[in-house]
N, C-alpha and C. Protein backbone atom coordinates (compact mmCIF):
# COMPACT_ATOMS: atom_id res chain seq x y z
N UNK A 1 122.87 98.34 97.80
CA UNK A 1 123.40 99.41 98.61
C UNK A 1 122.89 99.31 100.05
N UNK A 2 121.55 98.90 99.89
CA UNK A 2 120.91 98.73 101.86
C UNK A 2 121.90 97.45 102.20
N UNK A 3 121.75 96.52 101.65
CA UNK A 3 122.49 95.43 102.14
C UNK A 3 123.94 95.53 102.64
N UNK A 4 124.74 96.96 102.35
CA UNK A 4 125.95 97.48 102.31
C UNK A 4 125.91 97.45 103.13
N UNK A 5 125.40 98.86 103.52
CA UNK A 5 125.25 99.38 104.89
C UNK A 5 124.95 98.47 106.34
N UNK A 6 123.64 97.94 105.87
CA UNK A 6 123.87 96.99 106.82
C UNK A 6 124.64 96.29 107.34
N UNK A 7 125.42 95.87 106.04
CA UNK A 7 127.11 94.84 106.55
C UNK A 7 127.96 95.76 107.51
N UNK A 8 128.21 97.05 107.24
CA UNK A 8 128.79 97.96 107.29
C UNK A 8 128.48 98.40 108.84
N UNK A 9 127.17 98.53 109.57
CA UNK A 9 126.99 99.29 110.50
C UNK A 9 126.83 97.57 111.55
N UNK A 10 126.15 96.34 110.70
CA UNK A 10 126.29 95.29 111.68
C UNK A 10 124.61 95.43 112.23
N UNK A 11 123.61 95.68 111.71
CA UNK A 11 122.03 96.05 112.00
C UNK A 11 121.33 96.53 110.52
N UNK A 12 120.38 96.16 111.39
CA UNK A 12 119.17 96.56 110.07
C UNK A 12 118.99 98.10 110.08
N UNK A 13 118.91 99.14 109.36
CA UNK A 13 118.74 100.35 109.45
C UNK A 13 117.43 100.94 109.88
N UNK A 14 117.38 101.55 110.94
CA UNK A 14 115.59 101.55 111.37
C UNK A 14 114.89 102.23 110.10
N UNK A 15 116.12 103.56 109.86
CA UNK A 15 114.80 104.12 108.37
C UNK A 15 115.85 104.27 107.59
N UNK A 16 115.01 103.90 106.37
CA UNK A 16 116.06 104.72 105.15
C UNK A 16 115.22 105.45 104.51
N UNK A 17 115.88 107.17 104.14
CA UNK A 17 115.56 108.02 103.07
C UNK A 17 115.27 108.46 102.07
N UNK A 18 114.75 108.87 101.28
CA UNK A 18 114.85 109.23 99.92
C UNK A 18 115.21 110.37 99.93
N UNK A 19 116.20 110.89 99.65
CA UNK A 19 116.10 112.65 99.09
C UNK A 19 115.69 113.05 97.96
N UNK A 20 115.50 112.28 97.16
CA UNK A 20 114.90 112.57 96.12
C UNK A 20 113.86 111.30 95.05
N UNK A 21 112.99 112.03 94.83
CA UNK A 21 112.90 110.81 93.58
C UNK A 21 113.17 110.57 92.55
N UNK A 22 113.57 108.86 91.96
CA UNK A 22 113.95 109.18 90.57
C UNK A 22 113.32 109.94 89.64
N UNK A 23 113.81 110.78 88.33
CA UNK A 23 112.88 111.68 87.72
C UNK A 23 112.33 110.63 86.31
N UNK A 24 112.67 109.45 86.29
CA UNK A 24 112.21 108.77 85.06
C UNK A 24 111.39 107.28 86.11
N UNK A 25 110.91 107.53 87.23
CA UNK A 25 109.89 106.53 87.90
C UNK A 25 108.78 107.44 88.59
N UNK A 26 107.73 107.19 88.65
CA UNK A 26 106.65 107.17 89.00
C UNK A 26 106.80 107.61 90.52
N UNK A 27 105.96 107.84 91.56
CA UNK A 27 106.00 108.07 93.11
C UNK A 27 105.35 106.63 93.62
N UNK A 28 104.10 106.13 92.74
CA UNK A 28 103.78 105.06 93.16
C UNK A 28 104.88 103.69 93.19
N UNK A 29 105.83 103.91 92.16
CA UNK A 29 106.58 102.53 91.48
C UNK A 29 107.45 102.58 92.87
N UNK A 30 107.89 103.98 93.35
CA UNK A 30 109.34 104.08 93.82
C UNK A 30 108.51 103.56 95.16
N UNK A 31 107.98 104.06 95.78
CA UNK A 31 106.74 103.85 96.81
C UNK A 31 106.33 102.00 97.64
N UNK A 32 105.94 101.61 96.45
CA UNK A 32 105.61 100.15 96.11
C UNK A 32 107.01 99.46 96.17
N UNK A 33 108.07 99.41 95.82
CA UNK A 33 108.89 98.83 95.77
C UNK A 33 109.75 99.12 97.23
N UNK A 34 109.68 100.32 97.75
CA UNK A 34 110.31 100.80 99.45
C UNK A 34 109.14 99.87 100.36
N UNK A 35 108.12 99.76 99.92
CA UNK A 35 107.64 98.76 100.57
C UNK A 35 107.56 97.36 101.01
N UNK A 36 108.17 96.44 99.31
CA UNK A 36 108.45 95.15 99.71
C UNK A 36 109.90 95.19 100.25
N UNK A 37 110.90 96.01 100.04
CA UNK A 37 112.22 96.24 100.26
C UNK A 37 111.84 96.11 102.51
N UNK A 38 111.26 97.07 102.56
CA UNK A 38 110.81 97.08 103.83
C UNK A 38 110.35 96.18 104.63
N UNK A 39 109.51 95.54 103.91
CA UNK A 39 108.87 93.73 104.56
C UNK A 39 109.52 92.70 103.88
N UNK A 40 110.49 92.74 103.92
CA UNK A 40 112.16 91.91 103.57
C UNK A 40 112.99 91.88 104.46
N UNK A 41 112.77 92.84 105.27
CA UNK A 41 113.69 93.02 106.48
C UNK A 41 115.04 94.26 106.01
N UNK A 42 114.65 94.65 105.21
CA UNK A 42 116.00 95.60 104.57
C UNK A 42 116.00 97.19 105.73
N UNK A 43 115.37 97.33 106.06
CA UNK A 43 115.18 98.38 107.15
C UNK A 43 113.87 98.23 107.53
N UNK A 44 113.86 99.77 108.90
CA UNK A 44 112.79 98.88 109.77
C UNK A 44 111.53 100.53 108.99
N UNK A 45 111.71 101.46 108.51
CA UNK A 45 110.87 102.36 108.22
C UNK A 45 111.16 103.43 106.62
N UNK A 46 110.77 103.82 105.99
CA UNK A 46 111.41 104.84 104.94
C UNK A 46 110.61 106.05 105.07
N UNK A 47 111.54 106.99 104.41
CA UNK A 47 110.99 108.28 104.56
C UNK A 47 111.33 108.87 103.72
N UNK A 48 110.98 110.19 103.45
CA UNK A 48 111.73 110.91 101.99
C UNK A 48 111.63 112.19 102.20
N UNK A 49 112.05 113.07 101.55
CA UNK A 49 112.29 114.57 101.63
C UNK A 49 112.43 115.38 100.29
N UNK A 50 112.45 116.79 100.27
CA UNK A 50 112.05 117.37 99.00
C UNK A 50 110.78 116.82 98.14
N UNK A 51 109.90 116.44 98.60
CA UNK A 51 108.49 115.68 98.32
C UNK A 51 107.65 116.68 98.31
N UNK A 52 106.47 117.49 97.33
CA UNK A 52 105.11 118.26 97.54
C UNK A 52 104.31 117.35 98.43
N UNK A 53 103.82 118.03 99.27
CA UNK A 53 102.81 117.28 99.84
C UNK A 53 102.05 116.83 99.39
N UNK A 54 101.57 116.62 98.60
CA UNK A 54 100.22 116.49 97.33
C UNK A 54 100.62 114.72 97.13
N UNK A 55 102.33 114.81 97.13
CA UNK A 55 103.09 113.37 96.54
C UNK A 55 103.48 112.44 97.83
N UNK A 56 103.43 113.43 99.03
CA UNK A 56 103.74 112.54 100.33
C UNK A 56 102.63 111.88 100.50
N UNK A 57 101.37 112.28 100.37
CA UNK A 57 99.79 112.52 100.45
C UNK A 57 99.61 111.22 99.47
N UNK A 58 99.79 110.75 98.44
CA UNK A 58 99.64 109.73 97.82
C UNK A 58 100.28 108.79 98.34
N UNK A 59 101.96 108.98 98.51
CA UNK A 59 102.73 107.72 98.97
C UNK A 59 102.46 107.17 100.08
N UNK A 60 101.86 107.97 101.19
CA UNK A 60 101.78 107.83 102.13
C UNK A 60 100.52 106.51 101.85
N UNK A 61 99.45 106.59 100.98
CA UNK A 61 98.66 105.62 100.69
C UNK A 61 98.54 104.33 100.29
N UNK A 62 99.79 104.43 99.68
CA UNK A 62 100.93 103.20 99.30
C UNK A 62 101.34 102.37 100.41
N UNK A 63 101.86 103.13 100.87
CA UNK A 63 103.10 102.69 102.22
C UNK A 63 103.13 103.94 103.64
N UNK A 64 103.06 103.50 104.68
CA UNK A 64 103.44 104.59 105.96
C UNK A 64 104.34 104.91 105.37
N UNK A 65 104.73 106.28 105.23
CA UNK A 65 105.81 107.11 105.22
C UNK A 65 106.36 107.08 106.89
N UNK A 66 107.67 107.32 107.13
CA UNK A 66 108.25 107.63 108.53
C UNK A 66 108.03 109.04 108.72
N UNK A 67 107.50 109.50 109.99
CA UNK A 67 107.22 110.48 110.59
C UNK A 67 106.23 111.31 110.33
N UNK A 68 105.20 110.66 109.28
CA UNK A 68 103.95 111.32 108.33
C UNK A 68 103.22 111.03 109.63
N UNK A 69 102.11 111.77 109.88
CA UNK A 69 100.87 112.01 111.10
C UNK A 69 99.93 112.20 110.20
């Protein structure tokens, strides 16, 4: 689907989103994997939303979250 888009817009996407997480994966799995996806060149940042902070607060440990301070 990133690879779509990309065809689609003609660029690498600076960030891509999560609105949600899957409810049968982990925060770390989904986390870990936006990361090698990321140093692949598949976009340039990720970010996510509807997240407890408690879970941004971990992922963020994983991987920079986009726009986390």
């Amino acid at each position: 689907m990133i690879k779509h888009a990309t065809d689609l817009i003609g660029k690498v996407p600076e960030v891509y989103s999560l609105a949600r997480l899957p409810p049968d994966l982990g925060f770390e799995e989904v986390f870990k994997n936006m990361k090698v996806l990321m140093e692949e060149g598949l976009f340039g940042a990720f970010g996510a939303s509807e997240m407890k902070r408690e879970s941004l607060e971990k992922a963020h440990k994983v991987s920079r979250v986009a726009g986390w301070i």
